[in-house]
PDB file of N, CA and C in Angstrom:
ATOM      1  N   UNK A   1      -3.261 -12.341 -11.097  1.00  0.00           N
ATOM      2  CA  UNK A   1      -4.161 -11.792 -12.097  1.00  0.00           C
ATOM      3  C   UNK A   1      -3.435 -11.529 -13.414  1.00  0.00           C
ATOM      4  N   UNK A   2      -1.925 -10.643 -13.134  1.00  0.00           N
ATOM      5  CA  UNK A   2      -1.309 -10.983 -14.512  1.00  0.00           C
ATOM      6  C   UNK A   2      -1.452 -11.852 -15.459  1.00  0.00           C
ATOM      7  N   UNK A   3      -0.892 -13.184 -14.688  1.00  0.00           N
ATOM      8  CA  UNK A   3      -0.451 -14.189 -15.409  1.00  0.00           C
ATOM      9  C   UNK A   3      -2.238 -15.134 -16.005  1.00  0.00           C
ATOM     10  N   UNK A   4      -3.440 -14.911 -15.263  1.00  0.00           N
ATOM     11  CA  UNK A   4      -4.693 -15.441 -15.495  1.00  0.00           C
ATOM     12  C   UNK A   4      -4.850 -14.301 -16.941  1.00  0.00           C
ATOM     13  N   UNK A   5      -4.389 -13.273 -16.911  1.00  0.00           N
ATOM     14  CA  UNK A   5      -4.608 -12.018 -18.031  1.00  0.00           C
ATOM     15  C   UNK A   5      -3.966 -12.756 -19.310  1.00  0.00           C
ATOM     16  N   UNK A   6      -2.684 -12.795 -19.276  1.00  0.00           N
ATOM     17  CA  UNK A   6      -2.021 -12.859 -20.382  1.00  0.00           C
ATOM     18  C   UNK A   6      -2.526 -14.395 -20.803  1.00  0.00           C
ATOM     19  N   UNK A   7      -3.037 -15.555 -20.256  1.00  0.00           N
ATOM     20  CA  UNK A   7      -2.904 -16.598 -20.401  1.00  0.00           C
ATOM     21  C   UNK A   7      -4.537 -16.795 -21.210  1.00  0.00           C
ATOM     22  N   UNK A   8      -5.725 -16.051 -20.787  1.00  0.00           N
ATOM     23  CA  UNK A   8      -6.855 -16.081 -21.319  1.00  0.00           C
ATOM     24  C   UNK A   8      -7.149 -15.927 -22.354  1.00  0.00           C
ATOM     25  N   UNK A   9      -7.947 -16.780 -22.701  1.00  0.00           N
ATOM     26  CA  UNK A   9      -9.239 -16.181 -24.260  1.00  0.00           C
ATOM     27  C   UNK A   9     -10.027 -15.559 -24.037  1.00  0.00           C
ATOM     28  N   UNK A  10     -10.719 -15.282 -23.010  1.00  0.00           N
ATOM     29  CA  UNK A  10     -11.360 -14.284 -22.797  1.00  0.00           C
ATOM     30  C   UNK A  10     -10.947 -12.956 -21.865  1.00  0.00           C
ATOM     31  N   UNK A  11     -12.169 -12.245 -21.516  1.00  0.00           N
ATOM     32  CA  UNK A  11     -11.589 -10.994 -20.739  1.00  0.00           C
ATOM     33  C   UNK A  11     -11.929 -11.234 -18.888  1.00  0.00           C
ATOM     34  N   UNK A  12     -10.937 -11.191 -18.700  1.00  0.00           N
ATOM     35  CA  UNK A  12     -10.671 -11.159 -17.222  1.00  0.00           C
ATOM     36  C   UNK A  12     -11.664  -9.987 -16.476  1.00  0.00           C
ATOM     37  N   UNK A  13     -11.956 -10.370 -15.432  1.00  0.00           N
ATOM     38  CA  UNK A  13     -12.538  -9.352 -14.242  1.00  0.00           C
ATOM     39  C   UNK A  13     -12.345  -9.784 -12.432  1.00  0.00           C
ATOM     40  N   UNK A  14     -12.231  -8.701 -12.005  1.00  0.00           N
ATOM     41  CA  UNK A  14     -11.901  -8.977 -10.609  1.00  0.00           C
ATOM     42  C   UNK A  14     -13.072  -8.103  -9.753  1.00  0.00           C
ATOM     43  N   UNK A  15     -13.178  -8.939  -8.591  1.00  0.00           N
ATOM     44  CA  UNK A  15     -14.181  -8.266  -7.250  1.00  0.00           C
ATOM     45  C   UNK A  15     -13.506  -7.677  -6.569  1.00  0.00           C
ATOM     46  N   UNK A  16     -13.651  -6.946  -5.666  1.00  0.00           N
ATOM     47  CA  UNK A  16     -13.573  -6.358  -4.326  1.00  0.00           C
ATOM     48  C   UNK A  16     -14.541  -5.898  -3.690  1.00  0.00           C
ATOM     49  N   UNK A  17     -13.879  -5.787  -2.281  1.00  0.00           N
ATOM     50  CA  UNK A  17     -14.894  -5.131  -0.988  1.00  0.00           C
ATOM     51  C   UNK A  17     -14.389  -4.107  -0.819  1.00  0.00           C
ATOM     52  N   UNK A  18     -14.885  -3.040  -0.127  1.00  0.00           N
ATOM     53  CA  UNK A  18     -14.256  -1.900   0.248  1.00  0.00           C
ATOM     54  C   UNK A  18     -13.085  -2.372   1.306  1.00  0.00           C
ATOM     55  N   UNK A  19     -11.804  -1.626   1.369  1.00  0.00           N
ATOM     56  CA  UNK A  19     -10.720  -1.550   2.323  1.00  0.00           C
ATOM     57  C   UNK A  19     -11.549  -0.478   3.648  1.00  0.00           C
ATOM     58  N   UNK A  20     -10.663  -0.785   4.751  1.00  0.00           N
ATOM     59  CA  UNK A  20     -11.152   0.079   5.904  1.00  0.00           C
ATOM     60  C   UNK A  20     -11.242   1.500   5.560  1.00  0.00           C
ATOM     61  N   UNK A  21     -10.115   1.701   4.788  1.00  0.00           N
ATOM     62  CA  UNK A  21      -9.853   3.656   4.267  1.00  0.00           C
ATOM     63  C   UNK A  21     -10.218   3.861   2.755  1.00  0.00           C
ATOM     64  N   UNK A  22     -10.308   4.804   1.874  1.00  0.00           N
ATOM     65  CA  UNK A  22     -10.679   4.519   0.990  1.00  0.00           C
ATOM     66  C   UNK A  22      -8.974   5.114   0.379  1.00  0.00           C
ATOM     67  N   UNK A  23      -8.294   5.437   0.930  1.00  0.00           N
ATOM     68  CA  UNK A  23      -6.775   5.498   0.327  1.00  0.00           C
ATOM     69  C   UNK A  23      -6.373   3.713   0.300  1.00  0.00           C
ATOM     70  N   UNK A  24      -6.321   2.869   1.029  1.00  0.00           N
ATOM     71  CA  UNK A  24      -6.219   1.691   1.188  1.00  0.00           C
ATOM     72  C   UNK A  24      -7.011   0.842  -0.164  1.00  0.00           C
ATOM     73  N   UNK A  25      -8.023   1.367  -0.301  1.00  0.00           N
ATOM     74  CA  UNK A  25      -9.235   0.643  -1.437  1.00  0.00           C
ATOM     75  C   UNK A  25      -8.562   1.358  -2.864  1.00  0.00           C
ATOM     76  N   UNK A  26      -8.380   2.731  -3.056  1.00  0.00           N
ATOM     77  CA  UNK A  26      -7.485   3.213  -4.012  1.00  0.00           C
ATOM     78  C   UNK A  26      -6.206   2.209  -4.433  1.00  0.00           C
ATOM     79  N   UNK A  27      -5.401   2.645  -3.581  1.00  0.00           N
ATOM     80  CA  UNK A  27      -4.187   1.310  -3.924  1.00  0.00           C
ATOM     81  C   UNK A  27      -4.835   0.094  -4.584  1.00  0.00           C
ATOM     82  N   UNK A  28      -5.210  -0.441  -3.963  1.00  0.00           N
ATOM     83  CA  UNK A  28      -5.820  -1.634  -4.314  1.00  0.00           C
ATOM     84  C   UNK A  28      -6.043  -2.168  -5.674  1.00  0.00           C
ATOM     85  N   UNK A  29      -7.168  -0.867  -5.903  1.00  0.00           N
ATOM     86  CA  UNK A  29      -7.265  -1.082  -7.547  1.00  0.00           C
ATOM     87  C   UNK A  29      -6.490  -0.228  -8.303  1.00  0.00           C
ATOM     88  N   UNK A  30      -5.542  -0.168  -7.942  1.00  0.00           N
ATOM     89  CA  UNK A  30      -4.402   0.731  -9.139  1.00  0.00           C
ATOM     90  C   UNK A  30      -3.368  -0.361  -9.081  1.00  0.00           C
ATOM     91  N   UNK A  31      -3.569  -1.199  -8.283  1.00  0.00           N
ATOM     92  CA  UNK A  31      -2.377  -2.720  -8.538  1.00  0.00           C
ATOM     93  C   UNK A  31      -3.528  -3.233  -9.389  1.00  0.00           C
ATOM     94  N   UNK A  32      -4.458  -3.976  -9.186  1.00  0.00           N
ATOM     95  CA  UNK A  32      -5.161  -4.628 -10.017  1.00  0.00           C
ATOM     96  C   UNK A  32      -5.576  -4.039 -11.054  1.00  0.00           C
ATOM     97  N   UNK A  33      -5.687  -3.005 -11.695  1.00  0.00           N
ATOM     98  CA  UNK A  33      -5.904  -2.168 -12.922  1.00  0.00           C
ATOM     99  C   UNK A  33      -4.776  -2.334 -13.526  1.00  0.00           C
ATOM    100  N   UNK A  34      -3.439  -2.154 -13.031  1.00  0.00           N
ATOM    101  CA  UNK A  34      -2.263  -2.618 -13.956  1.00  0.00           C
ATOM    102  C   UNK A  34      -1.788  -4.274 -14.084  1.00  0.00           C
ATOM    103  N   UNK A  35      -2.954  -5.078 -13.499  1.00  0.00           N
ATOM    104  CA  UNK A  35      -2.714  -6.494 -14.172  1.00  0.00           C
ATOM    105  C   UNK A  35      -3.156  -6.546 -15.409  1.00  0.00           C
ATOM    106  N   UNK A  36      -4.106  -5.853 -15.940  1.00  0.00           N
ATOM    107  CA  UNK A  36      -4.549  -5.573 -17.044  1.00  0.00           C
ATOM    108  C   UNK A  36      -5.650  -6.345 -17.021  1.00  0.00           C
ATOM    109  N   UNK A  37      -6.643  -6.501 -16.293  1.00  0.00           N
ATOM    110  CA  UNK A  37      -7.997  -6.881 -16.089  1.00  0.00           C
ATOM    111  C   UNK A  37      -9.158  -6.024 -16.901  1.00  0.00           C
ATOM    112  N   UNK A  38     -10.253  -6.565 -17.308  1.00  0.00           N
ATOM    113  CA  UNK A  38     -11.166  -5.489 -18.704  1.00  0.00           C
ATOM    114  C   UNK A  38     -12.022  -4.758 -17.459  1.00  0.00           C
ATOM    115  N   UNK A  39     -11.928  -5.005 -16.370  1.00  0.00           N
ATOM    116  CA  UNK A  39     -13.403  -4.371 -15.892  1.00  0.00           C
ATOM    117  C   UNK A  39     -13.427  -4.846 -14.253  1.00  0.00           C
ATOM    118  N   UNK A  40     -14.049  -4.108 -13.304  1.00  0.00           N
ATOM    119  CA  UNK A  40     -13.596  -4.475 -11.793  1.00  0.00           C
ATOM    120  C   UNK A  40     -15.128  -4.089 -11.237  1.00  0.00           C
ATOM    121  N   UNK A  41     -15.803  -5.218  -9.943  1.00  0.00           N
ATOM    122  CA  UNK A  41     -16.590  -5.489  -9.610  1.00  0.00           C
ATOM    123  C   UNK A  41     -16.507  -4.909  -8.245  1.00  0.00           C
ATOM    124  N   UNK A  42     -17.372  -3.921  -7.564  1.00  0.00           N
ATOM    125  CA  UNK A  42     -16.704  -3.240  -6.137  1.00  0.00           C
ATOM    126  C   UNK A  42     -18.541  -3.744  -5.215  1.00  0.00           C
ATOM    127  N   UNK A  43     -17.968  -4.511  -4.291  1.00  0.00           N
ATOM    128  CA  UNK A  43     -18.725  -4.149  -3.401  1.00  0.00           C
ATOM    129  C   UNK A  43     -18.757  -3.125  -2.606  1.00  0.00           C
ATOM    130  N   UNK A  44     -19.991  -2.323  -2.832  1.00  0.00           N
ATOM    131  CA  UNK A  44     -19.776  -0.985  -1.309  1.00  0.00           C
ATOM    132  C   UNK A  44     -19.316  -0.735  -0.225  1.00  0.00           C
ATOM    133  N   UNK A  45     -19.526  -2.118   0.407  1.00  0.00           N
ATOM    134  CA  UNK A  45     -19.387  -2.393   1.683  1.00  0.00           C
ATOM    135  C   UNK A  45     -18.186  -3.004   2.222  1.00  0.00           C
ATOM    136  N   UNK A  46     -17.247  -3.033   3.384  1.00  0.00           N
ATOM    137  CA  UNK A  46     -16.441  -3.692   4.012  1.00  0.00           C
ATOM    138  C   UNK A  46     -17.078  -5.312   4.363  1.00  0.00           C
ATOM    139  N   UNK A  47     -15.882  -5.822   4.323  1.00  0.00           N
ATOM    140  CA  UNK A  47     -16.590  -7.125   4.762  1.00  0.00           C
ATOM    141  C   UNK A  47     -16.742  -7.271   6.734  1.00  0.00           C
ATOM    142  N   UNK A  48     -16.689  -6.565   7.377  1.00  0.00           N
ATOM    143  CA  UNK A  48     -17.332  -6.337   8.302  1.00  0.00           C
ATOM    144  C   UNK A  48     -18.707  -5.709   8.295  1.00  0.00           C
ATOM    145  N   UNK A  49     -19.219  -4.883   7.193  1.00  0.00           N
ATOM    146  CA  UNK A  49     -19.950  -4.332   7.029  1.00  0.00           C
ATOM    147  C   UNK A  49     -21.288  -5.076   6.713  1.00  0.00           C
ATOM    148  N   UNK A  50     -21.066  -5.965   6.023  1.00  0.00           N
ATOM    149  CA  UNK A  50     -22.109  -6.701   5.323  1.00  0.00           C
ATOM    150  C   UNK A  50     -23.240  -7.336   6.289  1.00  0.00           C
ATOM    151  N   UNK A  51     -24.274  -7.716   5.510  1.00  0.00           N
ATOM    152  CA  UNK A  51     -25.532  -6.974   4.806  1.00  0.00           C
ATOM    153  C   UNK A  51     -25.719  -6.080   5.366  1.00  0.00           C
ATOM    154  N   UNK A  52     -25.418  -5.707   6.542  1.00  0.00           N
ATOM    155  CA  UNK A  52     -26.425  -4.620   7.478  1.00  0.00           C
ATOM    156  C   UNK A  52     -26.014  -3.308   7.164  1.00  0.00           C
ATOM    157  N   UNK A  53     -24.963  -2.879   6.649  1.00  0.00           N
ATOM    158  CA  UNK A  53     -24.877  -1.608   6.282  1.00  0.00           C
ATOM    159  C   UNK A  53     -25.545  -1.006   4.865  1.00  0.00           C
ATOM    160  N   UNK A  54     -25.519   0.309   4.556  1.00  0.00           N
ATOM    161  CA  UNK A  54     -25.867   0.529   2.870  1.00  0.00           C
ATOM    162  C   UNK A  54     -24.591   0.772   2.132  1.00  0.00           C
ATOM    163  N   UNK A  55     -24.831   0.412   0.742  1.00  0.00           N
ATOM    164  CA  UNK A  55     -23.600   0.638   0.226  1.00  0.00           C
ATOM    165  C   UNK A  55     -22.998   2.197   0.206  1.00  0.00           C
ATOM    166  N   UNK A  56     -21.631   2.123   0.392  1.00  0.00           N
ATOM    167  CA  UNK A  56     -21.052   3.414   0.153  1.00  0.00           C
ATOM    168  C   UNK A  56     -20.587   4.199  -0.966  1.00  0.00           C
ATOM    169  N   UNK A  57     -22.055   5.196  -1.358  1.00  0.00           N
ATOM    170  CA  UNK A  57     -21.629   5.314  -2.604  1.00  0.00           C
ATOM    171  C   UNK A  57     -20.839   6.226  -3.235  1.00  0.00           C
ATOM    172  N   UNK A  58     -19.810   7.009  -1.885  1.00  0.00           N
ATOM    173  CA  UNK A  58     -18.986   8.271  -1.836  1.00  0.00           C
ATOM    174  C   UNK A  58     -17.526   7.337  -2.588  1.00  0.00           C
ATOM    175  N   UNK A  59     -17.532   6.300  -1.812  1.00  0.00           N
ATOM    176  CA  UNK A  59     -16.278   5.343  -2.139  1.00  0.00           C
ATOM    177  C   UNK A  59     -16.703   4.888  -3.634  1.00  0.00           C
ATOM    178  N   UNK A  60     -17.804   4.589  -4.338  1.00  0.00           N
ATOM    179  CA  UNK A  60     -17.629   3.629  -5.430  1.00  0.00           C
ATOM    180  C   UNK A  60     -17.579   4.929  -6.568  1.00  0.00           C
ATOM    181  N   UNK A  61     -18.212   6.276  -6.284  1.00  0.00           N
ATOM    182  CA  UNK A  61     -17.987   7.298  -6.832  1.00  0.00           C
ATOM    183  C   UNK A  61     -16.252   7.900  -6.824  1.00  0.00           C
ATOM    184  N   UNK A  62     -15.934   7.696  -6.066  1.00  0.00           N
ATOM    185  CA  UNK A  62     -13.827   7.811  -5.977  1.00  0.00           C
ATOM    186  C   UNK A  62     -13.633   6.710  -6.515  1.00  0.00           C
ATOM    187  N   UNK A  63     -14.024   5.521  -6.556  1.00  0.00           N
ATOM    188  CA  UNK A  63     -13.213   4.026  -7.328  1.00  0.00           C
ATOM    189  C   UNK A  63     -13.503   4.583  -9.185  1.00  0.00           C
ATOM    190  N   UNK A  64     -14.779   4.728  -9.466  1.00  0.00           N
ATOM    191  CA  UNK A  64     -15.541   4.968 -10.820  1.00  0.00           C
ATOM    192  C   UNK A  64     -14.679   6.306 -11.134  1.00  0.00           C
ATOM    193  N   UNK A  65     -14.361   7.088 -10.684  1.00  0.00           N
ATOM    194  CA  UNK A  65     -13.243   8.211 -11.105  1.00  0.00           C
ATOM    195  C   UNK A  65     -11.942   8.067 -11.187  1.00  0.00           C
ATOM    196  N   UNK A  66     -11.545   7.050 -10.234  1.00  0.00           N
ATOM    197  CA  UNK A  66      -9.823   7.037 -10.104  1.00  0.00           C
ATOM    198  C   UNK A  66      -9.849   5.863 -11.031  1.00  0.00           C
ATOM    199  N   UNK A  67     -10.560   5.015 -11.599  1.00  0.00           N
ATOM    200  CA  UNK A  67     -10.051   4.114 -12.499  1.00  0.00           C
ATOM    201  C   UNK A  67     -10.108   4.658 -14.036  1.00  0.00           C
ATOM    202  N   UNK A  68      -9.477   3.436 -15.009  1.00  0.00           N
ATOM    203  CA  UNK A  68      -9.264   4.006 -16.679  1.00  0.00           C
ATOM    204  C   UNK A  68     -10.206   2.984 -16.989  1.00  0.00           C
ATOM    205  N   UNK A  69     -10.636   1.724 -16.017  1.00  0.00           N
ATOM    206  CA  UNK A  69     -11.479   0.570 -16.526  1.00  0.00           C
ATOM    207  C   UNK A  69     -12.903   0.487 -16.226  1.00  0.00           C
ATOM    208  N   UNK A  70     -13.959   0.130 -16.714  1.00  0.00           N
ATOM    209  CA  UNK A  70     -15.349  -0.159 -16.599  1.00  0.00           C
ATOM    210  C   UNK A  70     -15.274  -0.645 -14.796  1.00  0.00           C
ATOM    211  N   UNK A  71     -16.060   0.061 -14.136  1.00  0.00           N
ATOM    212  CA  UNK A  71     -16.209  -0.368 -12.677  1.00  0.00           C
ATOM    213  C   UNK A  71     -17.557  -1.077 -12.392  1.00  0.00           C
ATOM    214  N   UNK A  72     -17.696  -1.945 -11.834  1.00  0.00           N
ATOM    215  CA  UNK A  72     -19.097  -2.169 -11.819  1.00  0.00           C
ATOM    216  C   UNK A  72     -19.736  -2.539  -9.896  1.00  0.00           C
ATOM    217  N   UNK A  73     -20.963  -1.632 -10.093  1.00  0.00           N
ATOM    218  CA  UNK A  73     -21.289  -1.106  -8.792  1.00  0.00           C
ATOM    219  C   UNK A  73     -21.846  -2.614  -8.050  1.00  0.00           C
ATOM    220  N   UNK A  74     -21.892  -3.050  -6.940  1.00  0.00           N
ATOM    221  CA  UNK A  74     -22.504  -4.435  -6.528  1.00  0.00           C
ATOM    222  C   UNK A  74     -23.580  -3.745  -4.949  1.00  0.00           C
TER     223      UNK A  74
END
Protein backbone atom coordinates (compact mmCIF):
# COMPACT_ATOMS: atom_id res chain seq x y z
CA UNK A 1 0.00 0.00 0.00
CA UNK A 2 2.99 2.29 0.64
CA UNK A 3 4.55 1.99 -2.41
CA UNK A 4 0.67 2.02 -4.54
CA UNK A 5 0.52 5.53 -2.13
CA UNK A 6 3.55 7.24 -3.06
CA UNK A 7 3.38 6.09 -6.72
CA UNK A 8 -0.41 7.46 -7.40
CA UNK A 9 -2.25 10.40 -8.93
CA UNK A 10 -4.88 9.84 -7.20
CA UNK A 11 -6.02 9.02 -3.57
CA UNK A 12 -5.64 5.59 -2.44
CA UNK A 13 -8.25 3.55 -0.27
CA UNK A 14 -8.26 0.21 1.34
CA UNK A 15 -11.12 -2.51 2.52
CA UNK A 16 -11.33 -4.67 5.32
CA UNK A 17 -13.35 -7.28 7.19
CA UNK A 18 -13.51 -7.42 10.70
CA UNK A 19 -10.47 -9.56 12.45
CA UNK A 20 -11.74 -12.34 14.96
CA UNK A 21 -10.87 -9.72 18.06
CA UNK A 22 -11.33 -6.29 17.66
CA UNK A 23 -7.61 -5.68 19.24
CA UNK A 24 -6.51 -7.80 16.10
CA UNK A 25 -8.84 -5.43 13.65
CA UNK A 26 -7.21 -2.30 15.63
CA UNK A 27 -3.68 -3.31 14.63
CA UNK A 28 -4.67 -3.78 11.42
CA UNK A 29 -5.67 -0.43 10.62
CA UNK A 30 -2.97 1.41 12.44
CA UNK A 31 -0.47 -0.48 9.88
CA UNK A 32 -2.60 0.52 7.04
CA UNK A 33 -3.32 4.13 8.26
CA UNK A 34 0.46 4.64 8.34
CA UNK A 35 0.76 3.59 4.58
CA UNK A 36 -0.75 6.75 4.15
CA UNK A 37 -4.00 5.72 2.46
CA UNK A 38 -6.93 8.91 2.24
CA UNK A 39 -9.74 6.84 3.64
CA UNK A 40 -10.54 2.97 4.76
CA UNK A 41 -13.60 0.84 3.83
CA UNK A 42 -14.66 -1.66 6.95
CA UNK A 43 -16.88 -4.35 6.50
CA UNK A 44 -18.80 -5.17 9.84
CA UNK A 45 -18.63 -8.48 9.54
CA UNK A 46 -15.89 -11.36 9.71
CA UNK A 47 -15.52 -13.19 6.74
CA UNK A 48 -16.94 -16.19 8.39
CA UNK A 49 -19.65 -14.10 9.27
CA UNK A 50 -21.05 -13.10 6.07
CA UNK A 51 -24.24 -12.41 4.90
CA UNK A 52 -25.95 -14.06 7.70
CA UNK A 53 -24.81 -12.06 10.46
CA UNK A 54 -25.64 -8.06 11.17
CA UNK A 55 -23.05 -5.74 10.96
CA UNK A 56 -21.07 -4.97 14.07
CA UNK A 57 -21.55 -1.70 14.86
CA UNK A 58 -19.64 -1.66 18.42
CA UNK A 59 -16.43 -2.59 16.22
CA UNK A 60 -16.92 0.05 13.32
CA UNK A 61 -17.72 2.62 16.20
CA UNK A 62 -13.91 1.62 17.86
CA UNK A 63 -12.41 1.58 14.08
CA UNK A 64 -14.30 5.37 13.36
CA UNK A 65 -12.62 6.52 16.79
CA UNK A 66 -9.24 4.89 16.77
CA UNK A 67 -8.56 6.19 13.28
CA UNK A 68 -7.13 10.01 12.07
CA UNK A 69 -8.68 8.91 8.44
CA UNK A 70 -12.29 9.07 6.89
CA UNK A 71 -13.69 5.40 7.71
CA UNK A 72 -16.30 4.24 5.66
CA UNK A 73 -19.09 1.94 7.09
CA UNK A 74 -20.01 -1.18 4.44
Amino acid sequence: LSALVANATVPVTCKIRLLDSIEDTLELCKVIQRTGVSAMGVHGRTKEQRPRHPNNLEAIKSIVEFMDIPVIAK
